[in-house]
C-alpha atoms as a PDB file:
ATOM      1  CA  UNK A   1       0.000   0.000   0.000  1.00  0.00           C
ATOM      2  CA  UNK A   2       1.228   3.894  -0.688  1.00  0.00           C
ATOM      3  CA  UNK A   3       1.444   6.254   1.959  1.00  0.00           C
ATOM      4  CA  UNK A   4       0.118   9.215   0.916  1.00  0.00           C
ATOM      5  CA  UNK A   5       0.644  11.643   4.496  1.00  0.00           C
ATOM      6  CA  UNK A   6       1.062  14.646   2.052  1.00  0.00           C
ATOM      7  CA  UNK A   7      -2.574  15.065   1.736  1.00  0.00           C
ATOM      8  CA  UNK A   8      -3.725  14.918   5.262  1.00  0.00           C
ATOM      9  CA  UNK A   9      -5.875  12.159   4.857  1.00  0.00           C
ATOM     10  CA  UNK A  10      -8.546  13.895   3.227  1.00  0.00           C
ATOM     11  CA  UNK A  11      -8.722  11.154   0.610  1.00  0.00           C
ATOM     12  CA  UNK A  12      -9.538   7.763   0.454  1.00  0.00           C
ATOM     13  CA  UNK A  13      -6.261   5.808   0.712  1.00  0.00           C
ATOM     14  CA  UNK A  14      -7.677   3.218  -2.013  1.00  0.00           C
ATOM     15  CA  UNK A  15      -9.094   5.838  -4.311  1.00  0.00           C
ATOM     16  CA  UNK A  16      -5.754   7.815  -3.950  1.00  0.00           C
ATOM     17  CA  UNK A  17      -3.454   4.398  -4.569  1.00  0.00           C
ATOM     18  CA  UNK A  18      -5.219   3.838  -7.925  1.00  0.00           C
ATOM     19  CA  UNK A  19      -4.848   7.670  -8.887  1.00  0.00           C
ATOM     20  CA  UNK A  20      -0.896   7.524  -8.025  1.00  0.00           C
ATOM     21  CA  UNK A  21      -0.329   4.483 -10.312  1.00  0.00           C
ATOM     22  CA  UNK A  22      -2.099   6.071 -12.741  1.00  0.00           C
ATOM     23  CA  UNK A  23       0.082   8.924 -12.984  1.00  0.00           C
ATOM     24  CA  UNK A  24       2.956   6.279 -12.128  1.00  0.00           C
ATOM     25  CA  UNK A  25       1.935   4.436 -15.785  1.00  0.00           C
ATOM     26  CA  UNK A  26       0.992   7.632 -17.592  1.00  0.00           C
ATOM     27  CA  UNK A  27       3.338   9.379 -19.706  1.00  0.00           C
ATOM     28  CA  UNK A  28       6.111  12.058 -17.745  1.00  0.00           C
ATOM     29  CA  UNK A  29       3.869  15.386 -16.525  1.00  0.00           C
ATOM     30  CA  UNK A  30       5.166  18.544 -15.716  1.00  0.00           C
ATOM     31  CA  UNK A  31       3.801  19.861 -12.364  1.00  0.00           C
ATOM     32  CA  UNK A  32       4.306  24.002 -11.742  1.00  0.00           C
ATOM     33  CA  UNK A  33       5.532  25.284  -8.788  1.00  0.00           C
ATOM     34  CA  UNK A  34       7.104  22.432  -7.395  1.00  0.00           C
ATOM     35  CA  UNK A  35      10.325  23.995  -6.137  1.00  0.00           C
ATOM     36  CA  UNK A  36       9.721  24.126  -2.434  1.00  0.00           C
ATOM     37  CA  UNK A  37      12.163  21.791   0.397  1.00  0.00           C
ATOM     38  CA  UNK A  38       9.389  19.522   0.783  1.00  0.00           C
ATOM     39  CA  UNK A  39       7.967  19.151  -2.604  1.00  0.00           C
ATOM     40  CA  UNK A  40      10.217  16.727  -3.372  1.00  0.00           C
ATOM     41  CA  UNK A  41      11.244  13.254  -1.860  1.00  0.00           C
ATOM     42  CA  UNK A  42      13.486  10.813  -3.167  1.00  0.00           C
END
């Protein structure tokens, strides 16, 4: 299962799994103003 803490919880953790490997099988995006310290994690 994904851990998802960056949204609070306000979403349902299975709902939110299937959205994040969707965008982890779709095509490279480009999200704006991602340039913050905690934006990223590696």
């Amino acid at each position: 299962m994904l851990v998802n803490n960056f949204l609070g919880g306000r979403y349902d953790d299975r709902e939110l799994e299937e959205y994040t490997k969707a965008l982890w099988n779709s095509a490279p995006i480009t999200l704006p103003k991602l340039h913050g310290k905690g934006d990223y994690k590696a």
